[in-house]
PDB file of N, CA and C in Angstrom:
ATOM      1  N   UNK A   1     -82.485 -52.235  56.498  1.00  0.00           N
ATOM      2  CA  UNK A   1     -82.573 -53.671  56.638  1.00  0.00           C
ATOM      3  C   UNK A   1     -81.200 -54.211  57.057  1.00  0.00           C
ATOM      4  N   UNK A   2     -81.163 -55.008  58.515  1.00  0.00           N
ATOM      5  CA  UNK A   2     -79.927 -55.781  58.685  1.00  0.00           C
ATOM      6  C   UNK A   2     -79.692 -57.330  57.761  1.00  0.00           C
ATOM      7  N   UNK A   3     -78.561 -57.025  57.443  1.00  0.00           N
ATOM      8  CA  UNK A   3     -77.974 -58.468  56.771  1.00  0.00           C
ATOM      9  C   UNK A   3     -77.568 -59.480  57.863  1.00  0.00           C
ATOM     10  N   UNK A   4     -77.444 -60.512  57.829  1.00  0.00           N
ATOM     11  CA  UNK A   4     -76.552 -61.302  58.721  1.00  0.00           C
ATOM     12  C   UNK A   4     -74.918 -61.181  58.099  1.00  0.00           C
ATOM     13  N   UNK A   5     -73.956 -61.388  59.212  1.00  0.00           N
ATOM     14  CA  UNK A   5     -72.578 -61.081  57.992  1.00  0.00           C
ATOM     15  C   UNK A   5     -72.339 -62.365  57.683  1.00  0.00           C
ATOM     16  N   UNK A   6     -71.731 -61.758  56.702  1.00  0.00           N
ATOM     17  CA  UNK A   6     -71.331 -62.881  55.427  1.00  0.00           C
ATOM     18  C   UNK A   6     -69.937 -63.499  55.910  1.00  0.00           C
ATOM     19  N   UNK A   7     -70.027 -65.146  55.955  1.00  0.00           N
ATOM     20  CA  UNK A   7     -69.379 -65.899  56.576  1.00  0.00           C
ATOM     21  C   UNK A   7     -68.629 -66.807  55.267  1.00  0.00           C
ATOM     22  N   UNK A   8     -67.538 -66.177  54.786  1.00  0.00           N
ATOM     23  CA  UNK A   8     -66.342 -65.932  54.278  1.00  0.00           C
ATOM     24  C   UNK A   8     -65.518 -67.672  54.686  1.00  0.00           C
ATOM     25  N   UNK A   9     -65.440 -68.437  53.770  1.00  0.00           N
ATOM     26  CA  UNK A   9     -63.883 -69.659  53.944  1.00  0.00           C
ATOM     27  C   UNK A   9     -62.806 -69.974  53.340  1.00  0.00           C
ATOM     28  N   UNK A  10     -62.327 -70.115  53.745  1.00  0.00           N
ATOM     29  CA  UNK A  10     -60.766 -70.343  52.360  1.00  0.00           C
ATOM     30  C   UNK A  10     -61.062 -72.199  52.058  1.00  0.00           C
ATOM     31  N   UNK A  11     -60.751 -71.625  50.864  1.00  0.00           N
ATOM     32  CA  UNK A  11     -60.332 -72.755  49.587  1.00  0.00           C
ATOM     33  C   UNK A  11     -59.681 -74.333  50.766  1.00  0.00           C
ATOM     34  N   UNK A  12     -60.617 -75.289  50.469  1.00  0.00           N
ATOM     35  CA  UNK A  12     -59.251 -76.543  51.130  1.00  0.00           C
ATOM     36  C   UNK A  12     -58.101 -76.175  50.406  1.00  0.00           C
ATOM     37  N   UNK A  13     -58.147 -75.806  49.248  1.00  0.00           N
ATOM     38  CA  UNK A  13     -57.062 -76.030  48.353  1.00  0.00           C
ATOM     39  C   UNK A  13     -55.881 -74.969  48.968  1.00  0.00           C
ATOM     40  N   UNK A  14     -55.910 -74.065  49.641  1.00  0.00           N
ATOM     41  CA  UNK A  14     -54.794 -72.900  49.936  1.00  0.00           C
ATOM     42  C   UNK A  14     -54.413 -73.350  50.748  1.00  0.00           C
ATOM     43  N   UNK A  15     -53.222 -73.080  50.711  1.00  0.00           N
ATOM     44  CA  UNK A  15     -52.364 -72.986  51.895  1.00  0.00           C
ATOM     45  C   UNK A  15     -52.168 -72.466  52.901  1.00  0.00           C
ATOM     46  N   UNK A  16     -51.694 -72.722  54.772  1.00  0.00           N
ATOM     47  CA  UNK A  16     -51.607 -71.538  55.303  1.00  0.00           C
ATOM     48  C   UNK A  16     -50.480 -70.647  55.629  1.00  0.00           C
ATOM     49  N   UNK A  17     -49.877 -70.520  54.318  1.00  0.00           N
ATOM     50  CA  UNK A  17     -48.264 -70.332  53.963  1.00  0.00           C
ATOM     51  C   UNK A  17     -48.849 -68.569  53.411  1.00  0.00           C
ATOM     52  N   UNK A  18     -49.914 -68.208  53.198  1.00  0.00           N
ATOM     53  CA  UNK A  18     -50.178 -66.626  52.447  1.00  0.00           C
ATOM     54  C   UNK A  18     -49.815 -66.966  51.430  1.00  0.00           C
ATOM     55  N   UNK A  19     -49.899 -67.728  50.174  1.00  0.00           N
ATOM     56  CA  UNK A  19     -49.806 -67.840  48.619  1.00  0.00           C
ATOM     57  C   UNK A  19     -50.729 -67.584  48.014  1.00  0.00           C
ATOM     58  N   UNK A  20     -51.239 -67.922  46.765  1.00  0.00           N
ATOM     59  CA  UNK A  20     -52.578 -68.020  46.878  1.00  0.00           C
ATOM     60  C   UNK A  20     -54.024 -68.581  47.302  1.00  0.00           C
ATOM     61  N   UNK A  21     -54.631 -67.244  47.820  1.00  0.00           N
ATOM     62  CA  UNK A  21     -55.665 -68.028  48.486  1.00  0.00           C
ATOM     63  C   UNK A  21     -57.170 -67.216  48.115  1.00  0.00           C
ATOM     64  N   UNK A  22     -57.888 -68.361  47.817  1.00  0.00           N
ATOM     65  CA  UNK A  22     -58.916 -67.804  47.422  1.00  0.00           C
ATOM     66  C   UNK A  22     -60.388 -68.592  48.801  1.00  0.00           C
ATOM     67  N   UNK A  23     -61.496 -67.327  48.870  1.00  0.00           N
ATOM     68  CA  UNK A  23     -62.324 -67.631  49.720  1.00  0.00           C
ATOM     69  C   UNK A  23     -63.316 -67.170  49.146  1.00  0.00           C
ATOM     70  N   UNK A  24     -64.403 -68.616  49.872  1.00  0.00           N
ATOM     71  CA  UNK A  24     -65.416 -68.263  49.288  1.00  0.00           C
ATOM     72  C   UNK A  24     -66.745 -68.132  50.438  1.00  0.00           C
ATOM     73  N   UNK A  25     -67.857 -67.842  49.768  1.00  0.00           N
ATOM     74  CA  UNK A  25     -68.920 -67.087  50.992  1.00  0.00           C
ATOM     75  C   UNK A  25     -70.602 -68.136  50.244  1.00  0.00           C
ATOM     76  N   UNK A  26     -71.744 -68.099  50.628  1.00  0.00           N
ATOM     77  CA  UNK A  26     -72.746 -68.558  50.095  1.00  0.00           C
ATOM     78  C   UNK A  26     -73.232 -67.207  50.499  1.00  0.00           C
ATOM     79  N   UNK A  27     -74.126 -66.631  49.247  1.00  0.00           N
ATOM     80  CA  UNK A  27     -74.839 -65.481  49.366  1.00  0.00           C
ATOM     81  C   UNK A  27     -75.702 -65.641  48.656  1.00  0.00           C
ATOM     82  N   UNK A  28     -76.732 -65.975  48.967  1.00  0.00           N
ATOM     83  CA  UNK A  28     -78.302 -66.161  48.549  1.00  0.00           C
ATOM     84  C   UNK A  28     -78.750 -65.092  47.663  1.00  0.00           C
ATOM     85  N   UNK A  29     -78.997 -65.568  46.305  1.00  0.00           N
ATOM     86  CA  UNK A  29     -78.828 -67.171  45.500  1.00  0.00           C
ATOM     87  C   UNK A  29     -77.634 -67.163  44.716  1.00  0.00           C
ATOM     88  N   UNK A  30     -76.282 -66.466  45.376  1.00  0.00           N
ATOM     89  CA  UNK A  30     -74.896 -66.511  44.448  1.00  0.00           C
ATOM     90  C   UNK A  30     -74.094 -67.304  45.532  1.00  0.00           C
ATOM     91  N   UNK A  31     -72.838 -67.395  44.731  1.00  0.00           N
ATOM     92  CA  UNK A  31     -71.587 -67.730  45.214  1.00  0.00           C
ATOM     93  C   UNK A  31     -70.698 -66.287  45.528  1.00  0.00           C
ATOM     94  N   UNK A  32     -69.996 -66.067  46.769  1.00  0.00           N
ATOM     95  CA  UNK A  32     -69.182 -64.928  46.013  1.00  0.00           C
ATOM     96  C   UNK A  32     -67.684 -65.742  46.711  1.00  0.00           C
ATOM     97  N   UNK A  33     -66.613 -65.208  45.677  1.00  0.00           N
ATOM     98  CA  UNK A  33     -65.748 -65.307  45.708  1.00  0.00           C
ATOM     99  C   UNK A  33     -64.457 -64.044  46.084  1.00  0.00           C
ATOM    100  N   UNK A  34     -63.901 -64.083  46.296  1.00  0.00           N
ATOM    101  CA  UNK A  34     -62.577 -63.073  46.843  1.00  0.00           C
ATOM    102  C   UNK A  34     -61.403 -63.353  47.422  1.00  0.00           C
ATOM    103  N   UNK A  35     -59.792 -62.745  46.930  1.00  0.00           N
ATOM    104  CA  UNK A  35     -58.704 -62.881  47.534  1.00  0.00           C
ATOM    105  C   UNK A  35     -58.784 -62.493  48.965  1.00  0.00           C
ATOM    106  N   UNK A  36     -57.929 -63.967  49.751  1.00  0.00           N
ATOM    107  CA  UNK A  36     -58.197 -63.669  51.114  1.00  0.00           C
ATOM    108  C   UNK A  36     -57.270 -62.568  51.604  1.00  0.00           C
ATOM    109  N   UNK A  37     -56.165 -62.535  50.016  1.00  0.00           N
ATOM    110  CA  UNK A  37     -55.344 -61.584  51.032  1.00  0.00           C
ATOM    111  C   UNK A  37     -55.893 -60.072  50.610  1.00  0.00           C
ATOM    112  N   UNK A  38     -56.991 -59.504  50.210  1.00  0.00           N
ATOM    113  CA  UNK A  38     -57.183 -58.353  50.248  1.00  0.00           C
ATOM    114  C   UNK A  38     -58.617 -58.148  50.364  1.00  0.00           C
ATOM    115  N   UNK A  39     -59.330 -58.762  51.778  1.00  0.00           N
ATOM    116  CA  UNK A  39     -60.789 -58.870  51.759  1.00  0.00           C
ATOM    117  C   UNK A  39     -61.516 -57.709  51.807  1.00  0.00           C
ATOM    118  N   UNK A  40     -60.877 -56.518  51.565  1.00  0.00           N
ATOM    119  CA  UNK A  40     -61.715 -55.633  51.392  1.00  0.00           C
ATOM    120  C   UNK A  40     -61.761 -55.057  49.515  1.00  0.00           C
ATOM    121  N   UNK A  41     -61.306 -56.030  49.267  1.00  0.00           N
ATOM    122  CA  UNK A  41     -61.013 -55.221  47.417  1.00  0.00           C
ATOM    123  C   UNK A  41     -62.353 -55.788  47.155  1.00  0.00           C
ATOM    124  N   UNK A  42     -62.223 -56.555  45.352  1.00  0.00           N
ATOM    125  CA  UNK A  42     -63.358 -56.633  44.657  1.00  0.00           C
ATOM    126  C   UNK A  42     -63.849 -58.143  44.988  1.00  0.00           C
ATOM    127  N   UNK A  43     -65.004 -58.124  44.844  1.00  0.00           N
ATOM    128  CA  UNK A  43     -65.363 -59.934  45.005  1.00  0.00           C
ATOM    129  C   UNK A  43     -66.773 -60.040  43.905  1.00  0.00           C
ATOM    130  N   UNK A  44     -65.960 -61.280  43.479  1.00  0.00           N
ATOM    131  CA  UNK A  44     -67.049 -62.040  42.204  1.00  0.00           C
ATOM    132  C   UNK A  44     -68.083 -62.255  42.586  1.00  0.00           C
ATOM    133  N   UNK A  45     -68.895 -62.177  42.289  1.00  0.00           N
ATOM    134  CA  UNK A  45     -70.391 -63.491  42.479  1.00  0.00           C
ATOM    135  C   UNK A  45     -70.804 -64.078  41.017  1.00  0.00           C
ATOM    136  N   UNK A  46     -71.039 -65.363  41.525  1.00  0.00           N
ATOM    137  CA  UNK A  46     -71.352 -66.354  40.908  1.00  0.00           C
ATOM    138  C   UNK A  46     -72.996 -66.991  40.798  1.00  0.00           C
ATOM    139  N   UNK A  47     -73.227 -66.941  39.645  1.00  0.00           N
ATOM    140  CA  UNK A  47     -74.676 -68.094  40.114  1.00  0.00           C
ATOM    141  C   UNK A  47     -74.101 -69.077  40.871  1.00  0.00           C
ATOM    142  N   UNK A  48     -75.087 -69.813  41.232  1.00  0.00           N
ATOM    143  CA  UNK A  48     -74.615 -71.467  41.584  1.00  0.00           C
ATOM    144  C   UNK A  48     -74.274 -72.368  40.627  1.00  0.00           C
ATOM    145  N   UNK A  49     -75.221 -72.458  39.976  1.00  0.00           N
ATOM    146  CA  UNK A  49     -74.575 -73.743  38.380  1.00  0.00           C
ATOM    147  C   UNK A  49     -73.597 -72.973  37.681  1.00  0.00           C
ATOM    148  N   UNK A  50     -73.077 -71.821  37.468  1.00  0.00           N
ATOM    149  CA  UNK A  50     -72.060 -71.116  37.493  1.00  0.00           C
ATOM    150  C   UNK A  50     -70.675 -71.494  37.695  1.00  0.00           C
ATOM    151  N   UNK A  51     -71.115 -71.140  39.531  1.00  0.00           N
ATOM    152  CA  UNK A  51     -69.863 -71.645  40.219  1.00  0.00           C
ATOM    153  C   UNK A  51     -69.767 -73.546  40.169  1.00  0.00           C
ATOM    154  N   UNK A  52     -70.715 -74.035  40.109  1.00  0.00           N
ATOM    155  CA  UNK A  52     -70.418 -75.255  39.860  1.00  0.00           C
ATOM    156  C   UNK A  52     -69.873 -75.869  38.781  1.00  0.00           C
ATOM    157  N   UNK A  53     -69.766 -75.477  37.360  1.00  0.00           N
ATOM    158  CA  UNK A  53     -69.390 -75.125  36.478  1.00  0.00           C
ATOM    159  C   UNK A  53     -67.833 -74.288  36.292  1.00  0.00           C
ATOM    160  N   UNK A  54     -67.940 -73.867  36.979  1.00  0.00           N
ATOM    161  CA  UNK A  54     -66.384 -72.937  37.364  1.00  0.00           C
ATOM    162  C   UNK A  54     -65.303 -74.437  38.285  1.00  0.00           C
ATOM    163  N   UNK A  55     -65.895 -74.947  39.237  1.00  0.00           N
ATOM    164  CA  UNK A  55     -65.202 -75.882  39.982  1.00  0.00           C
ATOM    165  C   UNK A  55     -64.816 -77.244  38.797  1.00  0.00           C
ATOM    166  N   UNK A  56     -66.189 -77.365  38.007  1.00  0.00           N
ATOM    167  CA  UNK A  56     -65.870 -78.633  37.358  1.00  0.00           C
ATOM    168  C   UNK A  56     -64.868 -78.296  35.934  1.00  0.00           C
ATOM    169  N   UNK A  57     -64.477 -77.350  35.350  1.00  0.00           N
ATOM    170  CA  UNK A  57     -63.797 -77.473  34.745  1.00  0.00           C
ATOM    171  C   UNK A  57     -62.105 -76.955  34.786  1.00  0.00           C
ATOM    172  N   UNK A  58     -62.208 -76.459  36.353  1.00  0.00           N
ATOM    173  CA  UNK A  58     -61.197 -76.096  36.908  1.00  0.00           C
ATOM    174  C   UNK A  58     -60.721 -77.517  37.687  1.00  0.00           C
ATOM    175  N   UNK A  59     -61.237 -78.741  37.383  1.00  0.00           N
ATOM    176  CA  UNK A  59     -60.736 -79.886  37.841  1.00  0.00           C
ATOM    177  C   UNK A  59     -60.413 -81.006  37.057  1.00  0.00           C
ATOM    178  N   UNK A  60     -61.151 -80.347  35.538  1.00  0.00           N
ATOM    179  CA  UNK A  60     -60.587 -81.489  34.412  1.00  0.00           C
ATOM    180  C   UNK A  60     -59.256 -81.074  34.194  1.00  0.00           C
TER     181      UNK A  60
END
């Protein structure tokens, strides 16, 4: 079975200085997450109310 590829964005929040930067992907029905600077290492997935949950208390 072909996938479509997974279309990967960086954070508004990063910089384009290479600091930290985190990117994220929509992967049906998760979130996944991963350092942009090592896109081949490990990457999170997230539910959605999860990751929404992850954003909202990473903003209080």
């Amino acid at each position: 079975m072909n996938h479509p590829p997974v279309k990967w964005r960086k954070s508004s929040y990063s910089s384009g200085e290479g600091g930290e930067c985190v990117e994220v992907a929509a992967l049906a029905p998760e979130v996944g997450l991963r350092d942009s600077k090592d896109p081949d290492g490990p990457h999170l997935h997230v539910t959605r109310p999860g990751f929404a949950e992850l954003l909202a208390r990473l903003k209080s």
